[in-house]
C-alpha atoms as a PDB file:
ATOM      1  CA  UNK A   1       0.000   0.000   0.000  1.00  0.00           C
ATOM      2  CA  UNK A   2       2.969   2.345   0.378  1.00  0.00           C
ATOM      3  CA  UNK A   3       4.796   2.874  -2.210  1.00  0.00           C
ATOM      4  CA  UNK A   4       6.928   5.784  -0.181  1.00  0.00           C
ATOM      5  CA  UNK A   5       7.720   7.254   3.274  1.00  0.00           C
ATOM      6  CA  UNK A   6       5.735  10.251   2.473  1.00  0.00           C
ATOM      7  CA  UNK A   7       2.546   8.858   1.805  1.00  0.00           C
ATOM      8  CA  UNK A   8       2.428   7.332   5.782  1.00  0.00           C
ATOM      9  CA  UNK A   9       0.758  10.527   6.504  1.00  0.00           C
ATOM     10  CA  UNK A  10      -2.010  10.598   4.055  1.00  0.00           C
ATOM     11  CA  UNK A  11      -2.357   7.047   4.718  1.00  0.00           C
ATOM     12  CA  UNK A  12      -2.693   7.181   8.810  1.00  0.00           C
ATOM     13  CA  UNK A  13      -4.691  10.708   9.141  1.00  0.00           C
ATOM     14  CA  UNK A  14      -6.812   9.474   6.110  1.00  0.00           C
ATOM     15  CA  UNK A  15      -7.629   6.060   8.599  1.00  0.00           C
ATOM     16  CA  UNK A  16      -8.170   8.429  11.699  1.00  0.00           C
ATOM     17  CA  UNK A  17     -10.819  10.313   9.955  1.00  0.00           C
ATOM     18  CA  UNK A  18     -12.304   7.328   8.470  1.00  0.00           C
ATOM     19  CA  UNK A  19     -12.641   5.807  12.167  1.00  0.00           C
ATOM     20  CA  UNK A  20     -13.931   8.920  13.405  1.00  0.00           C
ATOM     21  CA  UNK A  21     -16.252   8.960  10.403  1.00  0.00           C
ATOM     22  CA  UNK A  22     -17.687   5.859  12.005  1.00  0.00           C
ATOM     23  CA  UNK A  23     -17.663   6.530  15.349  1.00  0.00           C
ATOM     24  CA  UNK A  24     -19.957   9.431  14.649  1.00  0.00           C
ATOM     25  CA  UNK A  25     -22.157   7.410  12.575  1.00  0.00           C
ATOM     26  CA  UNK A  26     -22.407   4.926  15.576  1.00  0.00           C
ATOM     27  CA  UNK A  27     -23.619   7.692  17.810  1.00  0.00           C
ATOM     28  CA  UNK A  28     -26.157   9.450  15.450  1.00  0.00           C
ATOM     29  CA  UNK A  29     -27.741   6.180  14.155  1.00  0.00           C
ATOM     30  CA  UNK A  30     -27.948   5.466  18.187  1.00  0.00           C
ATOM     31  CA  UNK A  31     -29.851   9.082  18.769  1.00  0.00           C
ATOM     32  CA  UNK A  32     -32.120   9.128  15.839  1.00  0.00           C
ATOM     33  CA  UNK A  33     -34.002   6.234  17.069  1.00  0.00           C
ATOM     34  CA  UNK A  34     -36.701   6.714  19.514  1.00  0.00           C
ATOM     35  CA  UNK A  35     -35.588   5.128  23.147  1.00  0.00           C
ATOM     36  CA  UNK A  36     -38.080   2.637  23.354  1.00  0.00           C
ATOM     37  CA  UNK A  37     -37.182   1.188  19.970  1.00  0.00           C
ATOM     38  CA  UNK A  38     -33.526   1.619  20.555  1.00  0.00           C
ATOM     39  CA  UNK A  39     -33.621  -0.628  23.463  1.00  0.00           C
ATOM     40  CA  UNK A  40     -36.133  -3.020  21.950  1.00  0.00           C
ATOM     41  CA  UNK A  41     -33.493  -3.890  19.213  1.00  0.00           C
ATOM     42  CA  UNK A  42     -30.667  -4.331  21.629  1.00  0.00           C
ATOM     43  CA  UNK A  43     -32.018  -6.366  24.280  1.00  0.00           C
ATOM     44  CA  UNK A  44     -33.385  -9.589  24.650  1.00  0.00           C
ATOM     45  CA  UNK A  45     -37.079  -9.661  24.869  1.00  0.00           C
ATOM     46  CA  UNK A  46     -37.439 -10.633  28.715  1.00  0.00           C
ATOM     47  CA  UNK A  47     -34.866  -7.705  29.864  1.00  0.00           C
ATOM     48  CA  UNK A  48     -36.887  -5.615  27.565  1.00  0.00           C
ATOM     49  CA  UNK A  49     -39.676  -6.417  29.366  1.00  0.00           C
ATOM     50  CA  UNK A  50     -38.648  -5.501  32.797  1.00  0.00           C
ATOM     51  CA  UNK A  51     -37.452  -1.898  31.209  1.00  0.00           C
ATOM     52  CA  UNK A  52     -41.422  -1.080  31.087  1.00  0.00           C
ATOM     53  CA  UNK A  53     -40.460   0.984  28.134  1.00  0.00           C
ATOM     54  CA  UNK A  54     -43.288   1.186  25.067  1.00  0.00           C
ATOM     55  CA  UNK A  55     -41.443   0.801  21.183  1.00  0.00           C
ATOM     56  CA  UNK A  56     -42.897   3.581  19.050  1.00  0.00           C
ATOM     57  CA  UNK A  57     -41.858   2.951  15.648  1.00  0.00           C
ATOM     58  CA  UNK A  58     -40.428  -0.679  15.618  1.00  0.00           C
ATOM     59  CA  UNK A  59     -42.956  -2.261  13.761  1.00  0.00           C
ATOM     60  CA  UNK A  60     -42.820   0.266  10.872  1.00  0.00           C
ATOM     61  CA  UNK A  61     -39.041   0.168  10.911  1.00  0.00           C
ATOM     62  CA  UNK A  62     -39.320  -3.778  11.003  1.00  0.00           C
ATOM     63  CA  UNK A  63     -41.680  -3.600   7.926  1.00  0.00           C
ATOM     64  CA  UNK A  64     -39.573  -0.893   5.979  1.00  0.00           C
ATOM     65  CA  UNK A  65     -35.910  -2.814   6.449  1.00  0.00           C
ATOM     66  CA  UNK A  66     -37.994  -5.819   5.464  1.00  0.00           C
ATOM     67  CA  UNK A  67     -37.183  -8.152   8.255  1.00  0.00           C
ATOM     68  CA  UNK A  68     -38.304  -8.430  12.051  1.00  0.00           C
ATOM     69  CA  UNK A  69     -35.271  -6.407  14.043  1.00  0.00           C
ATOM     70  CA  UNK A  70     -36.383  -6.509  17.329  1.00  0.00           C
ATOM     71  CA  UNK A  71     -34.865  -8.173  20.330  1.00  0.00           C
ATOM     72  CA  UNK A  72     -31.095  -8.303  18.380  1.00  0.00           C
ATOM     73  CA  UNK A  73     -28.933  -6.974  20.702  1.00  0.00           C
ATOM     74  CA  UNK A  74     -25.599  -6.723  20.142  1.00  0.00           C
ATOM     75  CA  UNK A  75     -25.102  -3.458  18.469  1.00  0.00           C
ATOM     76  CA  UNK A  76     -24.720  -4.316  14.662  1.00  0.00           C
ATOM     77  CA  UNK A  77     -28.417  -4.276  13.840  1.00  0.00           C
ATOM     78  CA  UNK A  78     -29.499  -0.996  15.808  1.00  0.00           C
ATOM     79  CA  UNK A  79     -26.970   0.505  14.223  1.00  0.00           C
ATOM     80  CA  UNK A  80     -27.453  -0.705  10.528  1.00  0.00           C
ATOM     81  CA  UNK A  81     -31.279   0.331  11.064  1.00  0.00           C
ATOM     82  CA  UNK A  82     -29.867   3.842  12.706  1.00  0.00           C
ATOM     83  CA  UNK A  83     -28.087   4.001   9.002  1.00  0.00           C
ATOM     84  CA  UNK A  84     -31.165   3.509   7.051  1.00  0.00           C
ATOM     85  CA  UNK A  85     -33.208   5.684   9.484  1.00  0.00           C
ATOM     86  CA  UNK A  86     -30.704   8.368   8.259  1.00  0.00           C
ATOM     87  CA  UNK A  87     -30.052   7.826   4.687  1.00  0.00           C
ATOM     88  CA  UNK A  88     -33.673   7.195   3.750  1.00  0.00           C
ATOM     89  CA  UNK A  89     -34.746  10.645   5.158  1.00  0.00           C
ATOM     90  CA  UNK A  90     -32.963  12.283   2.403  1.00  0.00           C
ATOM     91  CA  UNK A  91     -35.353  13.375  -0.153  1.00  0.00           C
ATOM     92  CA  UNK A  92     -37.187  10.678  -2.285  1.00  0.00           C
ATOM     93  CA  UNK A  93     -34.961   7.458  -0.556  1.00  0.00           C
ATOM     94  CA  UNK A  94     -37.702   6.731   2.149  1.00  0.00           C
ATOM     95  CA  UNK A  95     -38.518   3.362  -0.420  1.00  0.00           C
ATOM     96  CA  UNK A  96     -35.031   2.562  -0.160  1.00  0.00           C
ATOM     97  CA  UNK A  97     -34.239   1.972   3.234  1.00  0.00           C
ATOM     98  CA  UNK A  98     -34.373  -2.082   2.955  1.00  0.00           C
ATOM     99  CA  UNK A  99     -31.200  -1.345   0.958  1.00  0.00           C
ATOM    100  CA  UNK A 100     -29.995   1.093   2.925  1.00  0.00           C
ATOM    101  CA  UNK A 101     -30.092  -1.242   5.780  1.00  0.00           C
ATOM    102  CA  UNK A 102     -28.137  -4.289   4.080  1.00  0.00           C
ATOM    103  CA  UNK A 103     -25.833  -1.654   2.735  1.00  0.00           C
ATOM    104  CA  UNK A 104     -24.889  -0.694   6.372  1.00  0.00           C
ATOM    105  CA  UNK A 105     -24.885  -4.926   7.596  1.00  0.00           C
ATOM    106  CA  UNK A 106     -22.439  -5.410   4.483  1.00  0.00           C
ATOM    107  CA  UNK A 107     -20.046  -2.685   5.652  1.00  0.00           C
ATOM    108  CA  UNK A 108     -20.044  -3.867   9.333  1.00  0.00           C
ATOM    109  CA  UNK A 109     -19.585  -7.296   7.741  1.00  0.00           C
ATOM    110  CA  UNK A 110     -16.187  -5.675   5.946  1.00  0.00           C
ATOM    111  CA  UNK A 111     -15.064  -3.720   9.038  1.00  0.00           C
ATOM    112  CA  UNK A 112     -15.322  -6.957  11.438  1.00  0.00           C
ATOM    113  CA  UNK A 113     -13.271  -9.132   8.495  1.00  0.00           C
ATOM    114  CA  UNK A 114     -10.784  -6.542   7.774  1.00  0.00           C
ATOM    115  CA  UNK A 115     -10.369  -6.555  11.674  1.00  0.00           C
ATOM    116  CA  UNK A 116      -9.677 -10.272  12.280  1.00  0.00           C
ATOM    117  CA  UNK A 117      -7.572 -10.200   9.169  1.00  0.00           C
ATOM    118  CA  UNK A 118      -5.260  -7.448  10.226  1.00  0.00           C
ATOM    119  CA  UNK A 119      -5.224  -9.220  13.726  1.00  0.00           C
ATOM    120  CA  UNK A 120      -5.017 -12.506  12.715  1.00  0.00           C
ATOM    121  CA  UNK A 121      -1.878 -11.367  10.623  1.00  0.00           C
ATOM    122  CA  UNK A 122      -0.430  -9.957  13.451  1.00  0.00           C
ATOM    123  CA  UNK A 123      -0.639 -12.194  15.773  1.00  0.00           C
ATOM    124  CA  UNK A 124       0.746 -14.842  13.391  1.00  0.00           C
ATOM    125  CA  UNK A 125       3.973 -12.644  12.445  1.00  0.00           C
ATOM    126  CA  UNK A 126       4.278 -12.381  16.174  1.00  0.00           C
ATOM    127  CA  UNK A 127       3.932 -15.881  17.159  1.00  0.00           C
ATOM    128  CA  UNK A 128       6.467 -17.178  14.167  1.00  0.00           C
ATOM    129  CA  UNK A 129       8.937 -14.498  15.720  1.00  0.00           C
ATOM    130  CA  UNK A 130       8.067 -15.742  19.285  1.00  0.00           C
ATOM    131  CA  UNK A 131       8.518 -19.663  18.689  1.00  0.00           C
ATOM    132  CA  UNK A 132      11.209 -19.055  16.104  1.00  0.00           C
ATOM    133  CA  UNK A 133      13.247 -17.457  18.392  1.00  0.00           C
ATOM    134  CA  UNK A 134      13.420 -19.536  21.530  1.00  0.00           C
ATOM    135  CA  UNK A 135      12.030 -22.936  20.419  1.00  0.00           C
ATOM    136  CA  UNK A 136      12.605 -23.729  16.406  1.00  0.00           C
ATOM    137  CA  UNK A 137      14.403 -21.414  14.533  1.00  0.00           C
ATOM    138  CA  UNK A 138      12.928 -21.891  10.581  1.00  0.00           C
ATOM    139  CA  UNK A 139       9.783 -20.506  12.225  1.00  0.00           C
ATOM    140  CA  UNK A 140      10.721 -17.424  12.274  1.00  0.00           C
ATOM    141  CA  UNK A 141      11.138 -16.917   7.867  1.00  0.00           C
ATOM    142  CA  UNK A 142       8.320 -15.220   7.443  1.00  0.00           C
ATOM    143  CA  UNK A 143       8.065 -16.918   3.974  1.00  0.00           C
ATOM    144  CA  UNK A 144       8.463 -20.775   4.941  1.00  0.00           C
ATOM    145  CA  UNK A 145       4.943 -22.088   4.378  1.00  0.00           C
ATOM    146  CA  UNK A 146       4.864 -24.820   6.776  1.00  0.00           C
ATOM    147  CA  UNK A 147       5.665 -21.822   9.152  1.00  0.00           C
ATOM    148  CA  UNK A 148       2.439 -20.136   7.683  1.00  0.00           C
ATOM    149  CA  UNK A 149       0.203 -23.208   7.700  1.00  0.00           C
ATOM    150  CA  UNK A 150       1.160 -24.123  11.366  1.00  0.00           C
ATOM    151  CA  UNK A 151       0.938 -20.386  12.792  1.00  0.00           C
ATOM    152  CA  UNK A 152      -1.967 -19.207  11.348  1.00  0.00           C
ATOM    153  CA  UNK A 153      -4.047 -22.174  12.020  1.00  0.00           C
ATOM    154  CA  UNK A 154      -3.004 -22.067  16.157  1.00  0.00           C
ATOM    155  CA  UNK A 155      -3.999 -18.009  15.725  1.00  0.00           C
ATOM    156  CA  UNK A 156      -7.364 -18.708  13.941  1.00  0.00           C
ATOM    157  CA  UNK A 157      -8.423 -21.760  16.582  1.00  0.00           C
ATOM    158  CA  UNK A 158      -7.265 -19.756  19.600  1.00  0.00           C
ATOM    159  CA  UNK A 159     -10.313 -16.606  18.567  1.00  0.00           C
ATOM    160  CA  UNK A 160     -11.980 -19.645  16.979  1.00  0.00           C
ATOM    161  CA  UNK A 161     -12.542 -21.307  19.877  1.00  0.00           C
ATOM    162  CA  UNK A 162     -14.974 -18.208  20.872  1.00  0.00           C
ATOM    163  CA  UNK A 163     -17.141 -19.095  18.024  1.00  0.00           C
ATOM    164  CA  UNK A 164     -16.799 -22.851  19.219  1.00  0.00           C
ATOM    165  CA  UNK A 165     -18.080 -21.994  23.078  1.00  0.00           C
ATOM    166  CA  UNK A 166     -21.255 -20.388  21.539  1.00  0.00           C
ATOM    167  CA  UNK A 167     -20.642 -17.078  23.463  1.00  0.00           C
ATOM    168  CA  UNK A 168     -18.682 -14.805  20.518  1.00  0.00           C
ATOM    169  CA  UNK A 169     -20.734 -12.035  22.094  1.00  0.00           C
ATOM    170  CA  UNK A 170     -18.797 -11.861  24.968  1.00  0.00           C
ATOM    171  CA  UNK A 171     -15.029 -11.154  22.230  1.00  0.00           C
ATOM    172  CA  UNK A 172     -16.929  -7.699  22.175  1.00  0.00           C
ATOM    173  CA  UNK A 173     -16.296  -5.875  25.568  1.00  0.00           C
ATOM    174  CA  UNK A 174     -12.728  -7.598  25.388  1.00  0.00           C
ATOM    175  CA  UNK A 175     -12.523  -6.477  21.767  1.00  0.00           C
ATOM    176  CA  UNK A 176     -13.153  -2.959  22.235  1.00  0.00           C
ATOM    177  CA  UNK A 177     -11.040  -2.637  25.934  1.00  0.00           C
ATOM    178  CA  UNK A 178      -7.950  -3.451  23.620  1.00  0.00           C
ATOM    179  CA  UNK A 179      -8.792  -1.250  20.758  1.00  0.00           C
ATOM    180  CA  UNK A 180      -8.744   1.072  23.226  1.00  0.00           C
ATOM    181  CA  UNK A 181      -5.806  -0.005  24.886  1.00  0.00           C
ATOM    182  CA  UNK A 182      -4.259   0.293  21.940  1.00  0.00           C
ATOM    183  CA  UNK A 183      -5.112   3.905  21.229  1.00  0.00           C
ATOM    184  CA  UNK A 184      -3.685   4.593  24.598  1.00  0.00           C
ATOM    185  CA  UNK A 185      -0.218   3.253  23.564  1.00  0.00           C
ATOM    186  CA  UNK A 186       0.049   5.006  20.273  1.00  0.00           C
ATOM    187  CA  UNK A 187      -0.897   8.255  22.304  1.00  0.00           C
ATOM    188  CA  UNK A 188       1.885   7.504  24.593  1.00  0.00           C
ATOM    189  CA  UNK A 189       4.362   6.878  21.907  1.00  0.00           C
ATOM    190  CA  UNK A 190       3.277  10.294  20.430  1.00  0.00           C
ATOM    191  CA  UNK A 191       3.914  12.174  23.498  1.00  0.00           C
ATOM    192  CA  UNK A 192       7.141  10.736  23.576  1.00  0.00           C
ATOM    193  CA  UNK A 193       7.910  12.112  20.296  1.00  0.00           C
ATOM    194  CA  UNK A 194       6.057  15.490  20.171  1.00  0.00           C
ATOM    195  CA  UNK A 195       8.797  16.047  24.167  1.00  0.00           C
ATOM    196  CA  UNK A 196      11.900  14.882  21.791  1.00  0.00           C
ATOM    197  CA  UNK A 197      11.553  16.993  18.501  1.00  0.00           C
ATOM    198  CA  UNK A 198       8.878  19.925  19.459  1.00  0.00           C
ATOM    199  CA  UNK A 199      10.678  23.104  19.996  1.00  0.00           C
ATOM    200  CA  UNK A 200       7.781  23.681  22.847  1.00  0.00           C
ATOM    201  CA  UNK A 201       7.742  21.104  25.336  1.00  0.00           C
ATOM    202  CA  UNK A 202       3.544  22.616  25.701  1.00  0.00           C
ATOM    203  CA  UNK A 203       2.910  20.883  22.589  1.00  0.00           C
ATOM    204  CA  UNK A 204       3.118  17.365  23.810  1.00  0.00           C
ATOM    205  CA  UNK A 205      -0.610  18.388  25.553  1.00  0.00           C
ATOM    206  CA  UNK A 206      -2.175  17.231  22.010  1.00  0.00           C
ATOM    207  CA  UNK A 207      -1.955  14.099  22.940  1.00  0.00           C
ATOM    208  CA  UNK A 208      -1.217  13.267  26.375  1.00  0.00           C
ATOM    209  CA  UNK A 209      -4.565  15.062  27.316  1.00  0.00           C
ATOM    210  CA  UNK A 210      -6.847  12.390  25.689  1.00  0.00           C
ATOM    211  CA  UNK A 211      -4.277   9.559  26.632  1.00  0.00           C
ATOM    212  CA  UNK A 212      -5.712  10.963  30.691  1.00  0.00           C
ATOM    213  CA  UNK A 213      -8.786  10.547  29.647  1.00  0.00           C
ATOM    214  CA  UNK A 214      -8.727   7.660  27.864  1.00  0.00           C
ATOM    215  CA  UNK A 215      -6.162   5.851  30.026  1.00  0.00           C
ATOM    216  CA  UNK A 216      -8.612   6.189  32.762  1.00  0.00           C
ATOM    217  CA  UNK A 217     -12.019   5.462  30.825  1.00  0.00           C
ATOM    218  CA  UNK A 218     -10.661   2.873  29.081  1.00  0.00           C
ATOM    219  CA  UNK A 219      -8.519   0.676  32.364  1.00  0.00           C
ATOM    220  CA  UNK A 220     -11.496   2.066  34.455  1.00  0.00           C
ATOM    221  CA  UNK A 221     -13.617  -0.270  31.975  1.00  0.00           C
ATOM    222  CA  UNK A 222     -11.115  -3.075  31.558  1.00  0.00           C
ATOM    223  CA  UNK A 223     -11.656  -3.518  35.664  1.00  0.00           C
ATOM    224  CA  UNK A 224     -15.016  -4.031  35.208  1.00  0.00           C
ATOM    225  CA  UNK A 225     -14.784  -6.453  32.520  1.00  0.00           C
ATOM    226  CA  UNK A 226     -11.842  -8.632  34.778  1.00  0.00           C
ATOM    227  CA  UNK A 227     -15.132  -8.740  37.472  1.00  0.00           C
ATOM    228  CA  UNK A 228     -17.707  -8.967  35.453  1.00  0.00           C
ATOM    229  CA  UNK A 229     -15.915 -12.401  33.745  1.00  0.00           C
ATOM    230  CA  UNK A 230     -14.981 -13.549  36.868  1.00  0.00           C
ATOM    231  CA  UNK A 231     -17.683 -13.486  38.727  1.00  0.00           C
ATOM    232  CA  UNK A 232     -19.055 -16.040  36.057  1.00  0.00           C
ATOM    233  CA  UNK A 233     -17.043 -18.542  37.017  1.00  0.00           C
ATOM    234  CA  UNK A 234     -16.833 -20.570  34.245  1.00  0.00           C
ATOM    235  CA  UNK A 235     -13.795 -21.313  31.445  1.00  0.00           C
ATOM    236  CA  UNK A 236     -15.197 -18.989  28.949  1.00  0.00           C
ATOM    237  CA  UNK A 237     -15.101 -16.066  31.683  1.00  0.00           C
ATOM    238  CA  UNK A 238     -11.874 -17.021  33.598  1.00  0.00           C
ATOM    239  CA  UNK A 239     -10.083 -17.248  30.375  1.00  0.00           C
ATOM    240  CA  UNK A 240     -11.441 -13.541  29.165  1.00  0.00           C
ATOM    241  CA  UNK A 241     -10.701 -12.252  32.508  1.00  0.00           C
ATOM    242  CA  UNK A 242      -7.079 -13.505  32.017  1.00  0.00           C
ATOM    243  CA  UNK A 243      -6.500 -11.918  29.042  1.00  0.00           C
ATOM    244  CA  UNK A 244      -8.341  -8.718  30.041  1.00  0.00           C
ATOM    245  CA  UNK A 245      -5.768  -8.257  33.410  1.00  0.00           C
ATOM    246  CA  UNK A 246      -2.935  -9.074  30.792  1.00  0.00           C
ATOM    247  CA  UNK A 247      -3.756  -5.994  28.765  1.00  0.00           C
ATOM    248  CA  UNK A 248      -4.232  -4.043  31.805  1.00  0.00           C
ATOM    249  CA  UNK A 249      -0.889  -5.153  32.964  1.00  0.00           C
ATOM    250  CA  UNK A 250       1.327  -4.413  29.614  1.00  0.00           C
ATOM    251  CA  UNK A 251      -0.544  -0.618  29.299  1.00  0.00           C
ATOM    252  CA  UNK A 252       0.149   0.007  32.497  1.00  0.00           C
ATOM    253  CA  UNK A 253       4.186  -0.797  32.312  1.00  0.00           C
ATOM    254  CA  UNK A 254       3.883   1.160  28.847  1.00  0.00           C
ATOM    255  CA  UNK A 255       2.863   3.713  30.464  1.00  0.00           C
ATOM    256  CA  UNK A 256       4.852   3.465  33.073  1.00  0.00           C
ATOM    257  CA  UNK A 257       7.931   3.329  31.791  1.00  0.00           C
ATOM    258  CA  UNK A 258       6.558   5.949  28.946  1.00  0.00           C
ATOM    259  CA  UNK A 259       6.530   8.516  31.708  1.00  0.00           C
ATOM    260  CA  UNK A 260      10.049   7.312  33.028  1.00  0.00           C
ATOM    261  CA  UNK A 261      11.161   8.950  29.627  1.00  0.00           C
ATOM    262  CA  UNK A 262       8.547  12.175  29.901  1.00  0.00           C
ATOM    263  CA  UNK A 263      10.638  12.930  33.039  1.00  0.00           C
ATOM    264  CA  UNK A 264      13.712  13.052  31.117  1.00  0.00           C
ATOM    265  CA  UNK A 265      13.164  14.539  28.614  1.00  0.00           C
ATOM    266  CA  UNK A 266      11.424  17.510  30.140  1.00  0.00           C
ATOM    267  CA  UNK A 267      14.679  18.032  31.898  1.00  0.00           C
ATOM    268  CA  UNK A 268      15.408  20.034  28.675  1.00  0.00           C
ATOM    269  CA  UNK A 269      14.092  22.844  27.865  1.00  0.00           C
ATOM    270  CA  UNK A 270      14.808  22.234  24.020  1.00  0.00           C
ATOM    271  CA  UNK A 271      14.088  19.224  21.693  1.00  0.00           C
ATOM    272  CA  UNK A 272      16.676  16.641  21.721  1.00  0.00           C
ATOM    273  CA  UNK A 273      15.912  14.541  18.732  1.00  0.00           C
ATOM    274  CA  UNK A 274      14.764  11.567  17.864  1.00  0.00           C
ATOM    275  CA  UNK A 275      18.324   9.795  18.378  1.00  0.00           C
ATOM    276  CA  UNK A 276      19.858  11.212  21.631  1.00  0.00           C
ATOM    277  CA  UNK A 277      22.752   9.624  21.640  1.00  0.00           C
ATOM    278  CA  UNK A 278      25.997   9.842  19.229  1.00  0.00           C
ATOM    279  CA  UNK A 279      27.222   7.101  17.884  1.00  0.00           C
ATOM    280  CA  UNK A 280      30.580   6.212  15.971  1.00  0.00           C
ATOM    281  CA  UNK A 281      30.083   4.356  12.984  1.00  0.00           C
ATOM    282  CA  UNK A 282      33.342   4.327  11.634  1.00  0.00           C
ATOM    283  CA  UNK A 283      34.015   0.888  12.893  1.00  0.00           C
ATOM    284  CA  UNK A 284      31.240  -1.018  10.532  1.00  0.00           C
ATOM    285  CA  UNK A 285      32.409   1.473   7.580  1.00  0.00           C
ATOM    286  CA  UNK A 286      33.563  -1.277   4.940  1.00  0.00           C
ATOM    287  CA  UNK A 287      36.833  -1.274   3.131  1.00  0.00           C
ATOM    288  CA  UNK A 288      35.812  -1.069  -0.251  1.00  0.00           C
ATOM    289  CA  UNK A 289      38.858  -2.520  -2.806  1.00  0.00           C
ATOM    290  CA  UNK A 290      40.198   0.744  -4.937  1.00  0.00           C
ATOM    291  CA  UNK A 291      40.209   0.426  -8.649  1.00  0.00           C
ATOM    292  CA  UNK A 292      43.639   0.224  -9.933  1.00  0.00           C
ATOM    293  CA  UNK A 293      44.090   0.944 -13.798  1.00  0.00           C
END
């Protein structure tokens, strides 16, 4: 996809307003429906029933998406229908909105593959790397296919086994703890880097403001997922709960030792670069043969 270094910043602000693109979509198609209807599509019908809270317009929205969406919680349909709901009300689409609807289910459908894909990938590269490094080395050439096979197959049982258990919706509050949790390291690592090459240490506020907030939101809500899987009890939960306190644990020494550096490098009042130290490279210069005539 890159073809040169200079298109990495096209590429990555053109991805952060894409994801905020969606992220706003999530939270209008969530307002534009009526309460009552809102919470009819995400919840199962007996907690909807305890809610004593009438649907207004889920019946008409059920008969103009052209299939019955009430009582599917989980997020994807309320917010494919909150899609429709919007795009139909522009002028002379309101007879569209069954495609509007599968439209917005087939691009949910491409963010959640592209997702597992890119993760899936990742996870493999860092598993050959892993394995190849401390138990067999040919595991770590990235282009041995047996390497590929073995890898990727122990990656895709290991979220497959989710699927397996019958309980994928429980991936989702994990899933979205470490998306966060990832957020919160890139926003360290950019604080780090705005307090060595910003000629005003000030600036480095851009991002380490949201990393407070979302450091805090985001472990605040990774707690409550460690005792809300415990408390379960069974292998499904104890297992997510692991992994949940794992990410907790390896954001937390990021951070930690992210603000080991802050405090070093505010001890100068200038930027320092992005390579602090000097280093002599004389000693790996080759000795090239001279061309005699």
């Amino acid at each position: 996809m890159i073809e040169k270094e200079t298109q990495s910043r096209f590429i990555a602000y053109g991805g952060m307003l894409v994801e905020g693109f969606v992220a706003v979509m999530a939270l209008i198609s969530a307002v534009v429906l009526m309460p009552g209807d809102y919470f009819a599509i995400n919840t199962p019908a007996a907690a909807f029933a305890k809610i004593n809270m009438p649907a207004v317009e889920l019946s008409e929205l059920s008969r103009l998406v052209g299939m019955d969406v009430a009582h599917r919680p989980g997020g994807a349909v309320s917010l494919a229908v909150g899609m429709a709901h919007v795009f139909s009300s522009i002028g002379g689409m309101k007879h569209l909105m069954s495609y509007w609807y599968q439209f917005a289910i087939m691009f949910e459908a491409l963010f959640i593959l592209t997702t597992i894909d890119a993760g899936t990938r990742v996870a493999r590269y860092i598993l050959q790397d892993i394995i190849g490094t401390y138990l067999y080395a040919p595991l770590k050439q990235t282009g041995w296919w047996p390497g590929i096979l073995f890898t990727s197959a122990l990656v895709t049982y290991m979220w497959g086994y989710l699927l397996y258990s019958g309980d994928v919706a429980s991936i989702w509050p994990l899933f979205g703890v470490a998306n966060q949790l990832l957020a919160c390291v890139a926003l360290a690592v950019g604080t780090t880097i705005i307090l060595k090459i910003a000629p005003k240490k000030s600036y480095a506020w851009v991002t380490f403001a949201p990393l407070i907030f979302l450091s805090i939101t985001v472990i605040t809500a990774g707690i409550m997922n460690v005792g809300m899987y415990f408390k379960r009890g069974d292998t499904l939960g104890n297992l997510n709960g692991s992994v949940s306190v794992f990410l907790i644990i390896l954001v937390l020494i990021t951070l930690a030792d992210s603000a080991r550096k802050w405090m070093e490098l505010l001890k100068n009042d200038g930027p320092v670069g992005m390579n602090t130290e000097i280093q002599d490279f004389t000693q790996y210069e080759e000795k090239r043969p001279t061309i005699t005539q």
